[in-house]
C-alpha atoms as a PDB file:
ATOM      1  CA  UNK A   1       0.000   0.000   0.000  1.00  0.00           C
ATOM      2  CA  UNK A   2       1.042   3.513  -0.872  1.00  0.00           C
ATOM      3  CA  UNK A   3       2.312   5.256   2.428  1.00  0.00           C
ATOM      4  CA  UNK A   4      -0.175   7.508   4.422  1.00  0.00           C
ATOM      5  CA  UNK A   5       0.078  10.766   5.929  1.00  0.00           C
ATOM      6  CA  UNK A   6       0.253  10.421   9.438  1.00  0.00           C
ATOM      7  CA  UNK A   7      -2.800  12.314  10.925  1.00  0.00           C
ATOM      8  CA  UNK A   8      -2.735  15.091  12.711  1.00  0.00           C
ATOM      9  CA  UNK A   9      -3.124  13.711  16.001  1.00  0.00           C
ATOM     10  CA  UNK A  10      -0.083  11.145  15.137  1.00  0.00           C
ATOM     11  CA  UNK A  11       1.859  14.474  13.838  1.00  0.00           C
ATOM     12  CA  UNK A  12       1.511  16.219  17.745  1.00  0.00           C
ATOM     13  CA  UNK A  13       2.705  13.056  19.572  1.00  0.00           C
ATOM     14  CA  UNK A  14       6.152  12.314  17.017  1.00  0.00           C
ATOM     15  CA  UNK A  15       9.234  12.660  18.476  1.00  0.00           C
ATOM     16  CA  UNK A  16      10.630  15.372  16.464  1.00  0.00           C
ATOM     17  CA  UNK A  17       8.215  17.777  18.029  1.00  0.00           C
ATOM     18  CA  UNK A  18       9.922  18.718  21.564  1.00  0.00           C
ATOM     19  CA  UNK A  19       7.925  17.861  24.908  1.00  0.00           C
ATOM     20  CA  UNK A  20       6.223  20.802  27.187  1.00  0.00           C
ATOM     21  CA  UNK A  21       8.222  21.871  29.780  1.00  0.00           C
ATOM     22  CA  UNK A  22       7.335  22.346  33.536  1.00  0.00           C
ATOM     23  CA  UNK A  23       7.437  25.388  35.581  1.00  0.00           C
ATOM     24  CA  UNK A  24      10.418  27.532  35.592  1.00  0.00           C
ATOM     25  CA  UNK A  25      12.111  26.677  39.022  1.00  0.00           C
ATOM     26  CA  UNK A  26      14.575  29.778  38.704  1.00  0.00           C
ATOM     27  CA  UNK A  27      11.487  31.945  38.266  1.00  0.00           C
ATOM     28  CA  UNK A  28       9.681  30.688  40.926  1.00  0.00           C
ATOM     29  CA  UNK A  29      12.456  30.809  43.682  1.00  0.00           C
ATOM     30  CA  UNK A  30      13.508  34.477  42.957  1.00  0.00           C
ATOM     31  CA  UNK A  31      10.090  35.592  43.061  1.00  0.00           C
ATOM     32  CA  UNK A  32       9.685  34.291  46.369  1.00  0.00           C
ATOM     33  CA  UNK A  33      12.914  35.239  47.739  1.00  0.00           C
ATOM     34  CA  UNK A  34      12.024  39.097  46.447  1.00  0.00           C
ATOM     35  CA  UNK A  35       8.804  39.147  48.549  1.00  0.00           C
ATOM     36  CA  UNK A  36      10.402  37.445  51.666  1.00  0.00           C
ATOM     37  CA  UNK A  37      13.044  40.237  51.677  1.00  0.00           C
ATOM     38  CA  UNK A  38       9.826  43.134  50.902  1.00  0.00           C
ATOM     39  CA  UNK A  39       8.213  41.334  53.710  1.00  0.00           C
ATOM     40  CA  UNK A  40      11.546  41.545  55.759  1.00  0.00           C
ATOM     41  CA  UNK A  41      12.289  45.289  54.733  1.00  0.00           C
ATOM     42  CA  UNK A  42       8.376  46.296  55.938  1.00  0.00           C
ATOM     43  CA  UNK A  43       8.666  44.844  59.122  1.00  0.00           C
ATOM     44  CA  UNK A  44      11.600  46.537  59.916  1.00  0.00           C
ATOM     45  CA  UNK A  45      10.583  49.694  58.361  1.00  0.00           C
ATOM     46  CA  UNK A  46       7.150  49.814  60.264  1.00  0.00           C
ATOM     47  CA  UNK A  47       9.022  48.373  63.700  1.00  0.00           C
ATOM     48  CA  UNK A  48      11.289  50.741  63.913  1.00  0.00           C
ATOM     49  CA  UNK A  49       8.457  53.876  63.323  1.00  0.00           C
ATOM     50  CA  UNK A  50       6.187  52.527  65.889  1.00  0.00           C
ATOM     51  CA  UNK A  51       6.400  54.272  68.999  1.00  0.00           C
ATOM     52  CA  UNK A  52       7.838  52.790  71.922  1.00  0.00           C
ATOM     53  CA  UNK A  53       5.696  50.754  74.357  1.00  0.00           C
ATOM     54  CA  UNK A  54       5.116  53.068  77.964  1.00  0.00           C
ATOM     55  CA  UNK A  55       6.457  51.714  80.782  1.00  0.00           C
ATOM     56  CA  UNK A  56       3.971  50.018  83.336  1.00  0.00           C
ATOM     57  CA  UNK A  57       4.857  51.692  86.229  1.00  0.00           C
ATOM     58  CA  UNK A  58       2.374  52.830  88.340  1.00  0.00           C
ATOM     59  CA  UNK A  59       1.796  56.147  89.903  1.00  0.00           C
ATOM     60  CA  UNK A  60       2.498  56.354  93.461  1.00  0.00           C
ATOM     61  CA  UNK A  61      -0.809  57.694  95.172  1.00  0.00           C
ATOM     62  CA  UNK A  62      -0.656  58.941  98.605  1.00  0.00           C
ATOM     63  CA  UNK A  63      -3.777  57.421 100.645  1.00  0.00           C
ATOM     64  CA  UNK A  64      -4.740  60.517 102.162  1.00  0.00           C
ATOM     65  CA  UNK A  65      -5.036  61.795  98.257  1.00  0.00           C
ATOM     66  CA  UNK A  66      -7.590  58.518  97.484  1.00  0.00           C
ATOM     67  CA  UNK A  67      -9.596  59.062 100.798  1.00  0.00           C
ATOM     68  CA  UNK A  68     -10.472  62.751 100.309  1.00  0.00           C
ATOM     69  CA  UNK A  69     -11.147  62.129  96.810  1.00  0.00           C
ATOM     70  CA  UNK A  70     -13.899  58.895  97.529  1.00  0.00           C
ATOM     71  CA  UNK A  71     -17.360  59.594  98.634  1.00  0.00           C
ATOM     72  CA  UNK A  72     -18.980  59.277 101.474  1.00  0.00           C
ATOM     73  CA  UNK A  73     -23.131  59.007 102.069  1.00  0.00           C
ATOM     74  CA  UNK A  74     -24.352  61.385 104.701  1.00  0.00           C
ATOM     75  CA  UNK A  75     -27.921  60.736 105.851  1.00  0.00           C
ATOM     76  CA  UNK A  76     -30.144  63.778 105.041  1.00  0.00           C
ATOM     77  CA  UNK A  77     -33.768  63.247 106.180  1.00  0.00           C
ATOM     78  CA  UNK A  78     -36.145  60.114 107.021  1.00  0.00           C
ATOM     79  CA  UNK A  79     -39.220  61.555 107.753  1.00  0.00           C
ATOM     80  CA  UNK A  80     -43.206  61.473 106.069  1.00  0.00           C
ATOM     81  CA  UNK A  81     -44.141  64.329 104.320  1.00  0.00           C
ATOM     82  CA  UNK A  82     -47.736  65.138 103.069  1.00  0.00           C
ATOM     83  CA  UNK A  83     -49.100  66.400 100.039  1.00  0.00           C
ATOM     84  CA  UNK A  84     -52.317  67.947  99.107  1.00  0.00           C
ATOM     85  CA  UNK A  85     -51.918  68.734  95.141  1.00  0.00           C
ATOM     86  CA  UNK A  86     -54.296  65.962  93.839  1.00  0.00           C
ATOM     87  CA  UNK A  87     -57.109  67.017  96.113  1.00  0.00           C
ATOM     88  CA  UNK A  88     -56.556  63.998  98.577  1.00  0.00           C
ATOM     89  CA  UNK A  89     -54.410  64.212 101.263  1.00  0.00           C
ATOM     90  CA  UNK A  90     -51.157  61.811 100.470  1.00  0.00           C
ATOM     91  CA  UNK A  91     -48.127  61.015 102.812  1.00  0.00           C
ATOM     92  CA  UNK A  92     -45.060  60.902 101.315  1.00  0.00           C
ATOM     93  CA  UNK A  93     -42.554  58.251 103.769  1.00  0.00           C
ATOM     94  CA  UNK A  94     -39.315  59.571 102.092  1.00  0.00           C
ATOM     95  CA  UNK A  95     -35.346  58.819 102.965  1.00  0.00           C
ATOM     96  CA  UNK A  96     -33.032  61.720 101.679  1.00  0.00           C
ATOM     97  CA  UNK A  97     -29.211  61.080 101.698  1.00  0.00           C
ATOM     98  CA  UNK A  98     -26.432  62.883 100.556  1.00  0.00           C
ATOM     99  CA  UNK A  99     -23.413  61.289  98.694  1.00  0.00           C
ATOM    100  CA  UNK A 100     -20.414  64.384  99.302  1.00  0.00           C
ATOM    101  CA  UNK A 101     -16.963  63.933  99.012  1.00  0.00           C
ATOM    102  CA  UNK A 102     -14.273  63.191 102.030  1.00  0.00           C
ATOM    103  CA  UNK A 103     -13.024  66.234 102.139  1.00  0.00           C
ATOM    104  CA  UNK A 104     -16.363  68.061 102.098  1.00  0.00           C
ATOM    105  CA  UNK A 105     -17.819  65.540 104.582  1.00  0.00           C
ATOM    106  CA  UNK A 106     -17.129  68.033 107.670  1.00  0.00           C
ATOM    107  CA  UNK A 107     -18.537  71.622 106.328  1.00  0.00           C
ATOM    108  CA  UNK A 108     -21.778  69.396 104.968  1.00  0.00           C
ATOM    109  CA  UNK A 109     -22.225  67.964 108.434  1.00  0.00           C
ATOM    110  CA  UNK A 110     -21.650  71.030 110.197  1.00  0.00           C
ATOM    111  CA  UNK A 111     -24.109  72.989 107.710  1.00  0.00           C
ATOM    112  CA  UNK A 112     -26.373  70.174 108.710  1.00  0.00           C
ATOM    113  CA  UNK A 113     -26.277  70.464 112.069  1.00  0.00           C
ATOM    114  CA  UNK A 114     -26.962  74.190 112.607  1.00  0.00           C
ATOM    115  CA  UNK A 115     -29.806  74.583 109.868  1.00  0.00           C
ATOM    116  CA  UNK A 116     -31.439  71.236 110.506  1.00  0.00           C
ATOM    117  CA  UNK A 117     -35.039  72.839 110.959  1.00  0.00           C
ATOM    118  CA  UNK A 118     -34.103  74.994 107.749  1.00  0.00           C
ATOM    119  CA  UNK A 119     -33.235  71.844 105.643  1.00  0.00           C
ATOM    120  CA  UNK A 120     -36.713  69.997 106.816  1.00  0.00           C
ATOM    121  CA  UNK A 121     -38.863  72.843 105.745  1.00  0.00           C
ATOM    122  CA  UNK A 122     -37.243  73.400 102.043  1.00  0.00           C
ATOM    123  CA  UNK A 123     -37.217  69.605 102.007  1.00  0.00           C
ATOM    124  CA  UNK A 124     -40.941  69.482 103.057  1.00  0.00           C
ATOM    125  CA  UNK A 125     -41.962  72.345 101.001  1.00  0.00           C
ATOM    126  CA  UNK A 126     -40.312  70.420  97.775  1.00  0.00           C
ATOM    127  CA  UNK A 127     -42.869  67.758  98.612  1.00  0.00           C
ATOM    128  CA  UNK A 128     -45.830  69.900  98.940  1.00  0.00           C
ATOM    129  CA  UNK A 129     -45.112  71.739  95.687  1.00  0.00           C
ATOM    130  CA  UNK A 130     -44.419  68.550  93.727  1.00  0.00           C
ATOM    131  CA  UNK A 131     -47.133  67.087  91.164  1.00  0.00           C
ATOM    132  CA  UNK A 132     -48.322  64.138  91.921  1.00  0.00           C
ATOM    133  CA  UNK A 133     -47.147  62.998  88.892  1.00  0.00           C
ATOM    134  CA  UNK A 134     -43.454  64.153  89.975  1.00  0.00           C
ATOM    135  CA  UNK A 135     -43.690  61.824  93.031  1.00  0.00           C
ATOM    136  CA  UNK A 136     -44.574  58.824  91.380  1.00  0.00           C
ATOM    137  CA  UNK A 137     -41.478  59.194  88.708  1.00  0.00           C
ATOM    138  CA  UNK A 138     -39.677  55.828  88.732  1.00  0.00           C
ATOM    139  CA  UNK A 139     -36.381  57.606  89.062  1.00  0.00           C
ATOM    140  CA  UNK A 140     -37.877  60.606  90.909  1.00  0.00           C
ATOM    141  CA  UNK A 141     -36.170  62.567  88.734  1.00  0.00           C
ATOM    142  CA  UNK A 142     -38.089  66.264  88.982  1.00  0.00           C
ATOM    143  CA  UNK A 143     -37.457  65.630  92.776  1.00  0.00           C
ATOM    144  CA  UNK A 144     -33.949  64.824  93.400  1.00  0.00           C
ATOM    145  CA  UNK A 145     -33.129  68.098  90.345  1.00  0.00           C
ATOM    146  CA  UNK A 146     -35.293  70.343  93.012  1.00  0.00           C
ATOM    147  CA  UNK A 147     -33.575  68.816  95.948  1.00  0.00           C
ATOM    148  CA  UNK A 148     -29.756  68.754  94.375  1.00  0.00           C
ATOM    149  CA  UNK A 149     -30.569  72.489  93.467  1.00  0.00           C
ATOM    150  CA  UNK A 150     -32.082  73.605  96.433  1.00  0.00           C
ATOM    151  CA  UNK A 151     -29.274  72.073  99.275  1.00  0.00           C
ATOM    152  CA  UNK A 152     -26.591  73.215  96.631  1.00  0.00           C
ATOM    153  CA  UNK A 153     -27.306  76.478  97.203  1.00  0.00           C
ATOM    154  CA  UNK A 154     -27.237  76.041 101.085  1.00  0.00           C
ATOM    155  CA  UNK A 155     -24.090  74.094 101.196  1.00  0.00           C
ATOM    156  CA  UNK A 156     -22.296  76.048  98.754  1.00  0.00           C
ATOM    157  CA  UNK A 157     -19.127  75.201  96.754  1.00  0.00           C
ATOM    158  CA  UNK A 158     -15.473  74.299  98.382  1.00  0.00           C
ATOM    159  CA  UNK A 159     -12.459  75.806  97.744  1.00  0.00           C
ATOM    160  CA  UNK A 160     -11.834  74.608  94.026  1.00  0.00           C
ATOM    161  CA  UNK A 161     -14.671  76.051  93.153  1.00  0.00           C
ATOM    162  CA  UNK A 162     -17.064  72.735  93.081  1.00  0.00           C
ATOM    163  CA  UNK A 163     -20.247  72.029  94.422  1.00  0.00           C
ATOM    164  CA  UNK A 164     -19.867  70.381  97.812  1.00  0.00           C
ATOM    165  CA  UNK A 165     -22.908  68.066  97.069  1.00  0.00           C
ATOM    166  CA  UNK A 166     -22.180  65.464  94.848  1.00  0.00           C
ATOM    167  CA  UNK A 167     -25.510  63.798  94.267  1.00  0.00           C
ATOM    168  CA  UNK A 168     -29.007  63.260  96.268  1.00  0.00           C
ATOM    169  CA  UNK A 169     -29.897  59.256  96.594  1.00  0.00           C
ATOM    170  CA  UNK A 170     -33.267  58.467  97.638  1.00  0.00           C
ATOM    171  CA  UNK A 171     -33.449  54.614  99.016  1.00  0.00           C
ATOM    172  CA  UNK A 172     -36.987  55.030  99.813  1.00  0.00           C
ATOM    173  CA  UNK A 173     -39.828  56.823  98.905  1.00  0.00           C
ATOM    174  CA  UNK A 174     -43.362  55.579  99.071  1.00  0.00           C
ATOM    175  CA  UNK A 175     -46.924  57.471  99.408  1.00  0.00           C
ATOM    176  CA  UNK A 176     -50.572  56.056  99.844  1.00  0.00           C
ATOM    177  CA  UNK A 177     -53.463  58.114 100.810  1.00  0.00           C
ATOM    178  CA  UNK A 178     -54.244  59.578 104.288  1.00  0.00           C
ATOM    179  CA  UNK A 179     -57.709  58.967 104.631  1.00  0.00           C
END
């Protein structure tokens, strides 16, 4: 038989033709040792920018500094007060106390002590005035404002130029009808 021309299939797969190659190693390894030397070159770079860690030392803090700085809870007032401003007659059983700091503890008390019947009356007199509405506030906010506002004033403010009363708590507060 006459010869044949070898297909084309048979023509890809002779031997003259020369085989694919694989990856280029070369390539490959100075790739990767350029970007382990960037990587190198930006830690160094960003290592040597970054600020310093601070020291963990701690201040030293004189306890007589910590104690007049803490607060202290002064009682204020436990008493029932009445009020007439629904048209009923309602009793108010209310527990005032002061939180002040240490070092304002002794003026406070002292202030306390010689206008005690002056501190009931404005105390009483903010529970007359209030709405009824005011006294049954879940956080009794209206009240404690009036209160903080109206001892502020009587206690003043201390030598830095702060108020000497640092907040009004009241624990209890709780009012049913008289009659």
């Amino acid at each position: 038989m006459a010869e044949q021309k070898p297909t084309k299939i048979e023509a890809e797969q002779s031997p003259s033709t020369p085989a694919k190659k694989g990856l280029p190693i070369k390539a490959v390894a100075i790739v990767a040792a350029i970007m382990a030397g960037e990587g190198a070159a930006v830690f160094l770079v960003a290592r040597s920018t970054s600020p310093s860690p601070a020291s963990a030392e701690t201040p030293v803090v004189i306890k007589d500094q910590v104690d007049q700085e803490s607060t202290v809870e002064i009682p204020l007032v436990a008493e029932k007060f009445q009020n007439l401003q629904t048209g009923r007659v309602w009793i108010w059983d209310a527990e005032i106390v002061l939180k002040v700091k240490l070092k304002n503890q002794a003026v406070v008390e002292k202030a306390m002590e010689s206008k005690k019947a002056e501190i009931v009356e404005g105390v009483s007199m903010i529970f007359r005035r209030a709405q009824h509405a005011q006294l049954k506030e879940p956080g009794l906010e209206t009240v404690s404002r009036q209160l903080t506002a109206y001892l502020a004033g009587l206690f003043g403010k201390d030598a830095d130029g702060h108020e000497r009363l640092e907040r009004i708590v009241i624990p209890k507060c709780r009012g049913f009808p008289a009659d």
